[in-house]
Structures are given as structure tokens and as C-alpha cells.
C-alpha atoms as a PDB file:
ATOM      1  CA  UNK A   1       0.000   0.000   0.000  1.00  0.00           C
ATOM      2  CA  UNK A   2       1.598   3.249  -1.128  1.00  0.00           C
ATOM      3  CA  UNK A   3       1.717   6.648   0.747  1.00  0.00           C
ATOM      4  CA  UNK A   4       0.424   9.785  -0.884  1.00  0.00           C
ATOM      5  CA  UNK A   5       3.189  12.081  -0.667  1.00  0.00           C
ATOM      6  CA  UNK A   6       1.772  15.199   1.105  1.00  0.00           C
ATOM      7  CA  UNK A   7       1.735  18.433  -0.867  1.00  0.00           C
ATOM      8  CA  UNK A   8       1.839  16.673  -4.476  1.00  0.00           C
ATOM      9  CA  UNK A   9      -1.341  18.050  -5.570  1.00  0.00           C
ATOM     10  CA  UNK A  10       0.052  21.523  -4.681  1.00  0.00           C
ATOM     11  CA  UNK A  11       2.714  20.962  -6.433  1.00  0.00           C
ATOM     12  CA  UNK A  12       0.473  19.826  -9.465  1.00  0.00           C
ATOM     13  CA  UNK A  13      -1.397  22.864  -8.977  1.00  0.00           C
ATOM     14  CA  UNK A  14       1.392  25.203  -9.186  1.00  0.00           C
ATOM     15  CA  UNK A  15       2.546  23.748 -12.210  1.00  0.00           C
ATOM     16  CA  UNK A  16      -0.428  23.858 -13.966  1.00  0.00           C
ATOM     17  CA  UNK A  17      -0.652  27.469 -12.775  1.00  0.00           C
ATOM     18  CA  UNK A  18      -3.564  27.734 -10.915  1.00  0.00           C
ATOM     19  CA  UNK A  19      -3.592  29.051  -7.326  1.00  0.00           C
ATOM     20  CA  UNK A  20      -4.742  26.424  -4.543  1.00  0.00           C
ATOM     21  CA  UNK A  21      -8.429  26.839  -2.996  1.00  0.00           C
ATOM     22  CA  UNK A  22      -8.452  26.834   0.861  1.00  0.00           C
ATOM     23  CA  UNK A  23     -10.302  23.537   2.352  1.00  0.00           C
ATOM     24  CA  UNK A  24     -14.083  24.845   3.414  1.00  0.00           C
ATOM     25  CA  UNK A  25     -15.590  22.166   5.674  1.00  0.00           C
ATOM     26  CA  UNK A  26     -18.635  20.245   3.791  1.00  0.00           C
ATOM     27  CA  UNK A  27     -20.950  21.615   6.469  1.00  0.00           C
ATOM     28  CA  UNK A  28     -20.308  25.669   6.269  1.00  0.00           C
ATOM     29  CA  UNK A  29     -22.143  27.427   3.337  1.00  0.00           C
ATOM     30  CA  UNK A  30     -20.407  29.653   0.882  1.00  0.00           C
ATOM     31  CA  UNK A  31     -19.874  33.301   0.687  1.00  0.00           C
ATOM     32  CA  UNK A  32     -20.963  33.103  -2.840  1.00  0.00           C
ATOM     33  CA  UNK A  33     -24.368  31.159  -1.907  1.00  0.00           C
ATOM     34  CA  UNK A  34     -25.748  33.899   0.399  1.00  0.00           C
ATOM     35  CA  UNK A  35     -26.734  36.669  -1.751  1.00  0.00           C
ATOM     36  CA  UNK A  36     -27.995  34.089  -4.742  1.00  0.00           C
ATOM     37  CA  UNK A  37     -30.629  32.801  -2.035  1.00  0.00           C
ATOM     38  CA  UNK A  38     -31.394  36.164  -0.796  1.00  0.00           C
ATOM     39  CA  UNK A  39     -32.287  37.799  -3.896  1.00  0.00           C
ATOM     40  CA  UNK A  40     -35.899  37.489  -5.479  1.00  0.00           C
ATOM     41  CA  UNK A  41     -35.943  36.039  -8.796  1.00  0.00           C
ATOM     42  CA  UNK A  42     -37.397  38.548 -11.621  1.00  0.00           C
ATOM     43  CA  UNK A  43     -39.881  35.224 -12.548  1.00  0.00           C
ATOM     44  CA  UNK A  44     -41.038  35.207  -9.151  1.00  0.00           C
ATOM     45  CA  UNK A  45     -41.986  39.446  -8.778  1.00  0.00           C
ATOM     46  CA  UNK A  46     -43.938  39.319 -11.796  1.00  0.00           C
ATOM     47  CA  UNK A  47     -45.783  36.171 -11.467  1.00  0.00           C
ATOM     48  CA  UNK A  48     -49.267  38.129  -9.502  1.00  0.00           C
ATOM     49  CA  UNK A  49     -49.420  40.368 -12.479  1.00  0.00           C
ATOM     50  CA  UNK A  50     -49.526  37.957 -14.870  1.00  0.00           C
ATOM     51  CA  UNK A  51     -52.039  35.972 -13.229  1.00  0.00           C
ATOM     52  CA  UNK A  52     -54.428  39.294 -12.852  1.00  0.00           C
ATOM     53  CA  UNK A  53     -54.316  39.518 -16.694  1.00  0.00           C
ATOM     54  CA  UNK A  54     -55.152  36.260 -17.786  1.00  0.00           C
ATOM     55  CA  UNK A  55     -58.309  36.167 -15.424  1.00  0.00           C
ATOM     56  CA  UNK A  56     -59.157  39.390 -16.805  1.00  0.00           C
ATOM     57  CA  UNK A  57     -58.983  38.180 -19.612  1.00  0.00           C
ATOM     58  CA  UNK A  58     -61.190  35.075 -18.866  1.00  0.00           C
ATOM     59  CA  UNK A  59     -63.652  37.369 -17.312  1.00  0.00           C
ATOM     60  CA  UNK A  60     -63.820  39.574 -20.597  1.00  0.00           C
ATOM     61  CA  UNK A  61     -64.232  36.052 -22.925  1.00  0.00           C
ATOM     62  CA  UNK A  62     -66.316  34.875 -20.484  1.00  0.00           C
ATOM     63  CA  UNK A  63     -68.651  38.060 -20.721  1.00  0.00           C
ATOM     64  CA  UNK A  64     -68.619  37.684 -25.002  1.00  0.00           C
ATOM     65  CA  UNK A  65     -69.926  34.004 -24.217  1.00  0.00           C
ATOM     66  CA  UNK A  66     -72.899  34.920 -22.802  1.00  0.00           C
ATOM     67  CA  UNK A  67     -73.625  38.044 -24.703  1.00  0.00           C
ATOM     68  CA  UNK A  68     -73.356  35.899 -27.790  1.00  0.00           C
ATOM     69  CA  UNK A  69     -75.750  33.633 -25.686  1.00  0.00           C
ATOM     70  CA  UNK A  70     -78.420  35.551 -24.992  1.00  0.00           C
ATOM     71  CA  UNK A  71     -78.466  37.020 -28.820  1.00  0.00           C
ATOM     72  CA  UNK A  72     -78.915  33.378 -30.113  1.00  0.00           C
ATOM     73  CA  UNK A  73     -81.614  32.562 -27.734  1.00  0.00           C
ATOM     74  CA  UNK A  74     -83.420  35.596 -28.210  1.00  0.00           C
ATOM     75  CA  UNK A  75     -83.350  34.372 -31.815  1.00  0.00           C
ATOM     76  CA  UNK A  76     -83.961  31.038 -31.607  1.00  0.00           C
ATOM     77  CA  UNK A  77     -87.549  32.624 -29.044  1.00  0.00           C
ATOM     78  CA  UNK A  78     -88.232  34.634 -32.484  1.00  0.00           C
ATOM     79  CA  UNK A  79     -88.099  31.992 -34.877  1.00  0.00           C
ATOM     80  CA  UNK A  80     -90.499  30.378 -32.613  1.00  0.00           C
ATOM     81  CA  UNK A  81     -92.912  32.574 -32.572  1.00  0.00           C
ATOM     82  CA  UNK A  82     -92.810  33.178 -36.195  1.00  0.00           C
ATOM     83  CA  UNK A  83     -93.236  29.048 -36.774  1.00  0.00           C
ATOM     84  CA  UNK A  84     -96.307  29.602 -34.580  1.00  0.00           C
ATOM     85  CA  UNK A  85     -97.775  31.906 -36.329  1.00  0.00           C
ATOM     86  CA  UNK A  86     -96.862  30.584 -39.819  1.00  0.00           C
ATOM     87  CA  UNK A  87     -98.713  27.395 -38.555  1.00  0.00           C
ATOM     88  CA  UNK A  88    -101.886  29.106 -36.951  1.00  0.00           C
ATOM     89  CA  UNK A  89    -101.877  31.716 -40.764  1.00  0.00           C
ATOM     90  CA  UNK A  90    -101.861  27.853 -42.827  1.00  0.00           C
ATOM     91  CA  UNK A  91    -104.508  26.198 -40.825  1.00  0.00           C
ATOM     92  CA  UNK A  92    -106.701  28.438 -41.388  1.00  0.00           C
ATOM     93  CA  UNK A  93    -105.837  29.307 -44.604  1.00  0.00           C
ATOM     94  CA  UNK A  94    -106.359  25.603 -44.894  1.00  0.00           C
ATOM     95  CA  UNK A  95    -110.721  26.177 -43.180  1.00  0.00           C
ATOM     96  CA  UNK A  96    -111.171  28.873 -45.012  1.00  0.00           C
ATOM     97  CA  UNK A  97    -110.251  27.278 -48.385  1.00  0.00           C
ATOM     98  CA  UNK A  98    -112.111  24.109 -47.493  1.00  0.00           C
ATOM     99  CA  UNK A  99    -115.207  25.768 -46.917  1.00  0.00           C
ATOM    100  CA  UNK A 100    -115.231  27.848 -49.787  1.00  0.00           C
ATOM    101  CA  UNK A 101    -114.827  24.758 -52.116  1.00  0.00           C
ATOM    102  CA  UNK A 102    -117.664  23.353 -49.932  1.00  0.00           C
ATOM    103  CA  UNK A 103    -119.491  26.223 -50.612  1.00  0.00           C
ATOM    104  CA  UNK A 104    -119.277  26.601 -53.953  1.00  0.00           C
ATOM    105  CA  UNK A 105    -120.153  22.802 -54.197  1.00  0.00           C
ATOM    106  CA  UNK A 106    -123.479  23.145 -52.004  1.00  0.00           C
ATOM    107  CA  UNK A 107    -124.331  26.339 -54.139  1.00  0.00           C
ATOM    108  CA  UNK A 108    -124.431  24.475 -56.854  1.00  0.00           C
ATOM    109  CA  UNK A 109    -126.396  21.569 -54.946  1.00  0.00           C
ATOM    110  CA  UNK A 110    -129.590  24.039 -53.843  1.00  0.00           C
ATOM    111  CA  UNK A 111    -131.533  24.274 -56.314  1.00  0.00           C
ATOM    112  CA  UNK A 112    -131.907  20.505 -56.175  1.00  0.00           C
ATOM    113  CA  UNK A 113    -132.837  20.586 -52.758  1.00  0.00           C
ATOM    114  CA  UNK A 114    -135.464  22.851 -53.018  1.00  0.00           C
ATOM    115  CA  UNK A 115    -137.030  20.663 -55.610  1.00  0.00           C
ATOM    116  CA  UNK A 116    -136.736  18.530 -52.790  1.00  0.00           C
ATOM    117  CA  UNK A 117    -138.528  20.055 -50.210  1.00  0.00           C
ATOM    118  CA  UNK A 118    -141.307  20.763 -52.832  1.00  0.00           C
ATOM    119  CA  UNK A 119    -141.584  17.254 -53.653  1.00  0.00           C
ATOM    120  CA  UNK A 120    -142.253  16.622 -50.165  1.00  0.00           C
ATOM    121  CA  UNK A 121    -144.633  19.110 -49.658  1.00  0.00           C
ATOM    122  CA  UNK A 122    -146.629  17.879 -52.103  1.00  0.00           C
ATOM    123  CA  UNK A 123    -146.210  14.280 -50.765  1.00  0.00           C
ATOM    124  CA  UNK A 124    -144.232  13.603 -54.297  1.00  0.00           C
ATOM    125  CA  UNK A 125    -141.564  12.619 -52.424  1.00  0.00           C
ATOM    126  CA  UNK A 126    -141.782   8.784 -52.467  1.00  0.00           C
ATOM    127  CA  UNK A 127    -140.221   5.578 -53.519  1.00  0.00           C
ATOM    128  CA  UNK A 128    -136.813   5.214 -55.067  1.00  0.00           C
ATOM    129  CA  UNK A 129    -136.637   9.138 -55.006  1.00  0.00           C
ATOM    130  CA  UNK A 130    -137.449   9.265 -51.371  1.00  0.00           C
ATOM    131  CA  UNK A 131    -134.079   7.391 -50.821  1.00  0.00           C
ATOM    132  CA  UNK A 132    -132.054   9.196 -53.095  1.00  0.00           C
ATOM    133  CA  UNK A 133    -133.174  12.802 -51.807  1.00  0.00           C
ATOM    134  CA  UNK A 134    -133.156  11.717 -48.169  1.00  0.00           C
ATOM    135  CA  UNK A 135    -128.775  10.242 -48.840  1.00  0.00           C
ATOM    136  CA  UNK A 136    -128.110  13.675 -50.447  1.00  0.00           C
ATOM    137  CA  UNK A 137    -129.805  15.625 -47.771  1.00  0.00           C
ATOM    138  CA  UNK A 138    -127.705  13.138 -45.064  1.00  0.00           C
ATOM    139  CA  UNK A 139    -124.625  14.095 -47.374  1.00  0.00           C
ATOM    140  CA  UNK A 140    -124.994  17.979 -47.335  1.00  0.00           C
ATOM    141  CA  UNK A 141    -125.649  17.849 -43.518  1.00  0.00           C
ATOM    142  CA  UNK A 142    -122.325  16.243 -42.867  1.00  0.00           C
ATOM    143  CA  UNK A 143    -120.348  18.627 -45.084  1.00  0.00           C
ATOM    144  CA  UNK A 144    -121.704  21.408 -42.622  1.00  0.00           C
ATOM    145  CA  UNK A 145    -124.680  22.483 -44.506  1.00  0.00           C
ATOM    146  CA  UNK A 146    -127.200  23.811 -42.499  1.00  0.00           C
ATOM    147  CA  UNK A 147    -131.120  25.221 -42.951  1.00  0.00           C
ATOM    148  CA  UNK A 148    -132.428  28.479 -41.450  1.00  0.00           C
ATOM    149  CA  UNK A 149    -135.540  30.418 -41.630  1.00  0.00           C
ATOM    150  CA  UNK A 150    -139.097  29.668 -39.515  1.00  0.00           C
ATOM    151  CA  UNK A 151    -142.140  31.571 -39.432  1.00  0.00           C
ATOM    152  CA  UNK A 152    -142.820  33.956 -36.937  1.00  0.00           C
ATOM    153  CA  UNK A 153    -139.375  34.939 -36.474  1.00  0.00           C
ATOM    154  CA  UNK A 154    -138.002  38.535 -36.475  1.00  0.00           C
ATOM    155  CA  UNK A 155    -136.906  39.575 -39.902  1.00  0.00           C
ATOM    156  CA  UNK A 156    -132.936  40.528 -40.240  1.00  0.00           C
ATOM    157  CA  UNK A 157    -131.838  41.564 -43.317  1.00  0.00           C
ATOM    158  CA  UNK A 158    -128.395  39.889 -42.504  1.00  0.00           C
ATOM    159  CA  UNK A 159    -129.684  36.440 -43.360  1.00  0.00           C
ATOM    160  CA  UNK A 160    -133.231  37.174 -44.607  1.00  0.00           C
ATOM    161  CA  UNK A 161    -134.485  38.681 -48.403  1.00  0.00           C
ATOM    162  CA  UNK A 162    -137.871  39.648 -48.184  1.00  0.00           C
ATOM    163  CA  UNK A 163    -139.803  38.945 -51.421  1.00  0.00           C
ATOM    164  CA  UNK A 164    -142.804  40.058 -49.778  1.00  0.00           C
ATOM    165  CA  UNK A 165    -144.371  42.637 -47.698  1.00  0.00           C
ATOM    166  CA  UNK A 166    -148.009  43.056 -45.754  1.00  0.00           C
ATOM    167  CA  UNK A 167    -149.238  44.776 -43.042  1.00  0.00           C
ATOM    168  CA  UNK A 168    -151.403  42.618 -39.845  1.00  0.00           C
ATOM    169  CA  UNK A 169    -152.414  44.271 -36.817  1.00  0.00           C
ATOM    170  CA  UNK A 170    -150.956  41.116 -34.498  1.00  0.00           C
ATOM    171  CA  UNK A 171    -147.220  41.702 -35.062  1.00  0.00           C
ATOM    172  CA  UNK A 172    -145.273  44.345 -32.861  1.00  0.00           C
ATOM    173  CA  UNK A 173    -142.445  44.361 -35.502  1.00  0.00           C
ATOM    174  CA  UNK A 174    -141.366  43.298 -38.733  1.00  0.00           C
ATOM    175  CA  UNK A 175    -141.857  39.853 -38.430  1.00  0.00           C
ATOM    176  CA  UNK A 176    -141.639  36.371 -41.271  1.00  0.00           C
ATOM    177  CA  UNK A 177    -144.831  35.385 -41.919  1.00  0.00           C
ATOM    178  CA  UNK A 178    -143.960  32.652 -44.702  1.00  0.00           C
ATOM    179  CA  UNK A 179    -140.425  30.535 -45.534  1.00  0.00           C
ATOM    180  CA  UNK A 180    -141.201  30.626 -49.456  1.00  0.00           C
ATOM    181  CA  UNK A 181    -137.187  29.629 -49.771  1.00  0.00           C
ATOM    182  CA  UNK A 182    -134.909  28.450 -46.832  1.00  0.00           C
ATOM    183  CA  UNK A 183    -131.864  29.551 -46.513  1.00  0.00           C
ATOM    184  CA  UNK A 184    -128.431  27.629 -45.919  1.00  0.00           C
ATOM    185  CA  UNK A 185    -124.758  28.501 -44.539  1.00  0.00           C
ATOM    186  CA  UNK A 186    -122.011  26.392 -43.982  1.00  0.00           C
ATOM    187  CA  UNK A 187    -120.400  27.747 -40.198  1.00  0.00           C
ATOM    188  CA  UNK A 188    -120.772  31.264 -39.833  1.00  0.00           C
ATOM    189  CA  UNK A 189    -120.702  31.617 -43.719  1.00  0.00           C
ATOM    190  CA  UNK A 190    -124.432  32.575 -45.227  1.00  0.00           C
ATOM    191  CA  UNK A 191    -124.711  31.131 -48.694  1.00  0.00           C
ATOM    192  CA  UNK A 192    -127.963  32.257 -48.909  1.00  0.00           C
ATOM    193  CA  UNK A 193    -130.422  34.346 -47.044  1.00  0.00           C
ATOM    194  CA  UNK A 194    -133.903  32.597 -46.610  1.00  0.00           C
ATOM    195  CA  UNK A 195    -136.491  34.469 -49.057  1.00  0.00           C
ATOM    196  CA  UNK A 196    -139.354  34.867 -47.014  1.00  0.00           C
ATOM    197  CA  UNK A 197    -142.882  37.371 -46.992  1.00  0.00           C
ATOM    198  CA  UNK A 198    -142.932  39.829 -44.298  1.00  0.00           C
ATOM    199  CA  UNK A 199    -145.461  41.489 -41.917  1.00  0.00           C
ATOM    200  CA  UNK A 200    -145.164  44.769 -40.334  1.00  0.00           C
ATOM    201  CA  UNK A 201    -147.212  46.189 -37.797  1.00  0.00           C
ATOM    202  CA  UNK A 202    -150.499  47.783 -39.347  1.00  0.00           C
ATOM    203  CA  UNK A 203    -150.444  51.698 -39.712  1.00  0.00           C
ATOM    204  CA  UNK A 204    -151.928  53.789 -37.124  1.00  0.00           C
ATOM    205  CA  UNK A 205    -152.538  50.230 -34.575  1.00  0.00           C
ATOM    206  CA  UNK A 206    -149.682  51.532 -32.378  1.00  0.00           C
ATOM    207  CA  UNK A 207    -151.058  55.137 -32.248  1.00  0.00           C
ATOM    208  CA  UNK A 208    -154.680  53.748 -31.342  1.00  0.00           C
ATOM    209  CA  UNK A 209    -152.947  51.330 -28.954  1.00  0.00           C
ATOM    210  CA  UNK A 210    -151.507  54.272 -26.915  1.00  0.00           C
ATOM    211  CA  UNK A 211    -154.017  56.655 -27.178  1.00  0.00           C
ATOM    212  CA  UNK A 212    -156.344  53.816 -25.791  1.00  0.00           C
ATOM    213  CA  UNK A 213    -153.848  53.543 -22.922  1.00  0.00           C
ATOM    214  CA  UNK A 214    -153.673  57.528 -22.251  1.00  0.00           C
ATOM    215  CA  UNK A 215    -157.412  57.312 -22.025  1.00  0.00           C
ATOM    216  CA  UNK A 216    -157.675  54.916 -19.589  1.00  0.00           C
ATOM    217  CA  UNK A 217    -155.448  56.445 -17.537  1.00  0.00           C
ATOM    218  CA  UNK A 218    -156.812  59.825 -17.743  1.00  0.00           C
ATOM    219  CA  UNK A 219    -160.077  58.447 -16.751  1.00  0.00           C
ATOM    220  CA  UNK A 220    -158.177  56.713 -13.562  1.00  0.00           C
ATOM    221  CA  UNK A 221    -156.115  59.886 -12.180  1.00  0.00           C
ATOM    222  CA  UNK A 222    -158.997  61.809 -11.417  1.00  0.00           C
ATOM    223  CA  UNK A 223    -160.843  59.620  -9.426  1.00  0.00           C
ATOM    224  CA  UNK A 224    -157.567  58.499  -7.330  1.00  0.00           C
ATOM    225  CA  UNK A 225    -158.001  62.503  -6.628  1.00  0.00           C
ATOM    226  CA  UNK A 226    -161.134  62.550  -5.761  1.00  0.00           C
ATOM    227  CA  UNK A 227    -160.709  59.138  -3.697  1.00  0.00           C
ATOM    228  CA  UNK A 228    -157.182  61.245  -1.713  1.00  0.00           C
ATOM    229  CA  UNK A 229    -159.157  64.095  -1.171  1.00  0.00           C
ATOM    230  CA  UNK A 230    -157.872  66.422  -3.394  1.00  0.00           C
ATOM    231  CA  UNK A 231    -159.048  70.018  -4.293  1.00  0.00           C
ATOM    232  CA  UNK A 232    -162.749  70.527  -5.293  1.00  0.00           C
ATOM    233  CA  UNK A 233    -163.722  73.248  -8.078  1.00  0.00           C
ATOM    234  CA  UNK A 234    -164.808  76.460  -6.406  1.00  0.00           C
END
């Protein structure tokens, strides 16, 4: 086992030209160390203030997100609305042509009923016929057809043509006295007035009516006077 000879490697050293570093014991800490660990790194000062920006920065794409948001919704709420009322403007589109095909077929259709209702009058309406005229009348009345017009109603010149006019003294107003043609509408759609004769009160029956009325109470106030005492000619 061989000896190191003490001092070689300052010997080495000095040949090689480079000055000998004193021993530091492992434990001690440098005097070079110190100020490295003491001094804030430029990483670690700015690190708050980049952290502020990005969440601003969130915050400000978070606030186009829901802008955006609320714009597409309130879109989406008017398309909606506009679908609705497309939808409500075709169905009854859709009524309103049905019943005026229905309408113009029924127009077309009346003349043969009221050949109908003549033939039954006149108690023509029998046999074969009687079967056919009763299925078209059961047709009509399920594609929404519909009579109007009785005597002794009130005449309206919304659904009623008078054809004919008279006076009687037992009618208070202008009343139908006769159906000579009933009328027909399909819903609220009149597509054609009933022709009927009218009545109107008799001239003058309303005047003699009151007067007759007047008179009997005039006759009446003077003996309630009489009966309360009241004043007595002088």
C-alpha cells in the first residue's frame, strides 16, 4: 500500500498554474451562496401580475360568451314565434279554403234541394226518389250544410231577403210570416239568405194602442183625486 506524498497536488497545482483553494468544511455554506438565495428572482416578482391579466382576460371572454348567448336565444324565441304563427296563418288558410270549395259545391247543390222540399210538400216525395233525396240531404248535412228560416221569427236583413211585404195588426215588428225559400250557410258563412214574406205592424194600430192607454189612464187619475181628497172646483 503506497503513501500519498503530502503536498503533491500543490505541487500539481502550481505547475499547472492555478492558485490552490483553501479547504471549506462540507458543512459551512459559501460566501458566494448567500446573496444568490437572498435575492428574489425577476420570474417570481412578476408572477401576480400575470395571473391578474389572464383572469381578466377570462372574465372579458367569459362576458362575449354569454352576450353571444343571450343574442342566439333571443333568436332562436323569435323563430319560434314566427313558426307559430306561420302554422296558426296555414290552418286556417287551410278552413277557409275548405269551406269555400264546400261552398261553392253546395251552391251548386240548392236548387236541387229545393225541388226537394217541394216534392215533399206535395207528398211527391216517395219511392226510389225518397231514398235518393233523403242520402243527399244526409250528405250535405255532414259537409256542414245547415237550414235556417221559420215563421214567426223577427226579420234581419243579414240572413233574410224579403220577397214580400203586408201589413197585420198582431205583429209588434217586422216579423216572417212565410219561408217561401230556406236559406243555408255552412259555419258562420251565409250562402244564402232565406227568401221569405214579411209582416209589419199595421199603420196607425200603435197610435190607437196608446191613445187607448192615455185614455184609460186619464179616466183613472182623477178619481184616485177625488178618492185622496184632493181640491174641489170652487
Amino acid at each position: 500500500m503506497t503513501e500519498e506524498t503530502p503536498g503533491f497536488d500543490e505541487q500539481q497545482q502550481a505547475q499547472q498554474g492555478r492558485p490552490r483553494q483553501p479547504d471549506v468544511p462540507s458543512g459551512a455554506a459559501s460566501d458566494d451562496a448567500e446573496p444568490k438565495a437572498a435575492t428574489p428572482s425577476p420570474e417570481e416578482g412578476a408572477a401576480p401580475a400575470g395571473d391578474a391579466s389572464q383572469t381578466a382576460g377570462l372574465v372579458a371572454q367569459l362576458d362575449q360568451v354569454r352576450t353571444a348567448l343571450g343574442e342566439r336565444t333571443a333568436d332562436l324565441q323569435r323563430l319560434q314565434a314566427e313558426y307559430q304563427n306561420y302554422r296558426r296563418r296555414v290552418e286556417r288558410d287551410r278552413i277557409a279554403v275548405k269551406e269555400i270549395a264546400a261552398a261553392n259545391l253546395l251552391t251548386e247543390l240548392l236548387p236541387m234541394l229545393d225541388d226537394i222540399g217541394r216534392a215533399r210538400e206535395h207528398g211527391e216525395l216517395v219511392g226510389g226518389f225518397k231514398s235518393v233525396a233523403e242520402s243527399l240531404e244526409t250528405t250535405v248535412a255532414k259537409m256542414g250544410l245547415q237550414q235556417f228560416g221559420k215563421e214567426g221569427e223577427p226579420f234581419d236583413p243579414t240572413i233574410h231577403e224579403a220577397l214580400m211585404h203586408s201589413y197585420a195588426p198582431d205583429v209588434t215588428e217586422t216579423t216572417c210570416v212565410a219561408i217561401l225559400q230556406p236559406g243555408y250557410r255552412i259555419g258562420e258563412r251565409t250562402i244564402r239568405p232565406a227568401r221569405v214574406a214579411v209582416a209589419e205592424p199595421q199603420p196607425g194600430a200603435q197610435t190607437v194602442k196608446a191613445a187607448e192607454e192615455a185614455r184609460e189612464g186619464g179616466t183613472s187619475e182623477p178619481a184616485d183625486d177625488k178618492e185622496n181628497g184632493g181640491p174641489e172646483e170652487g
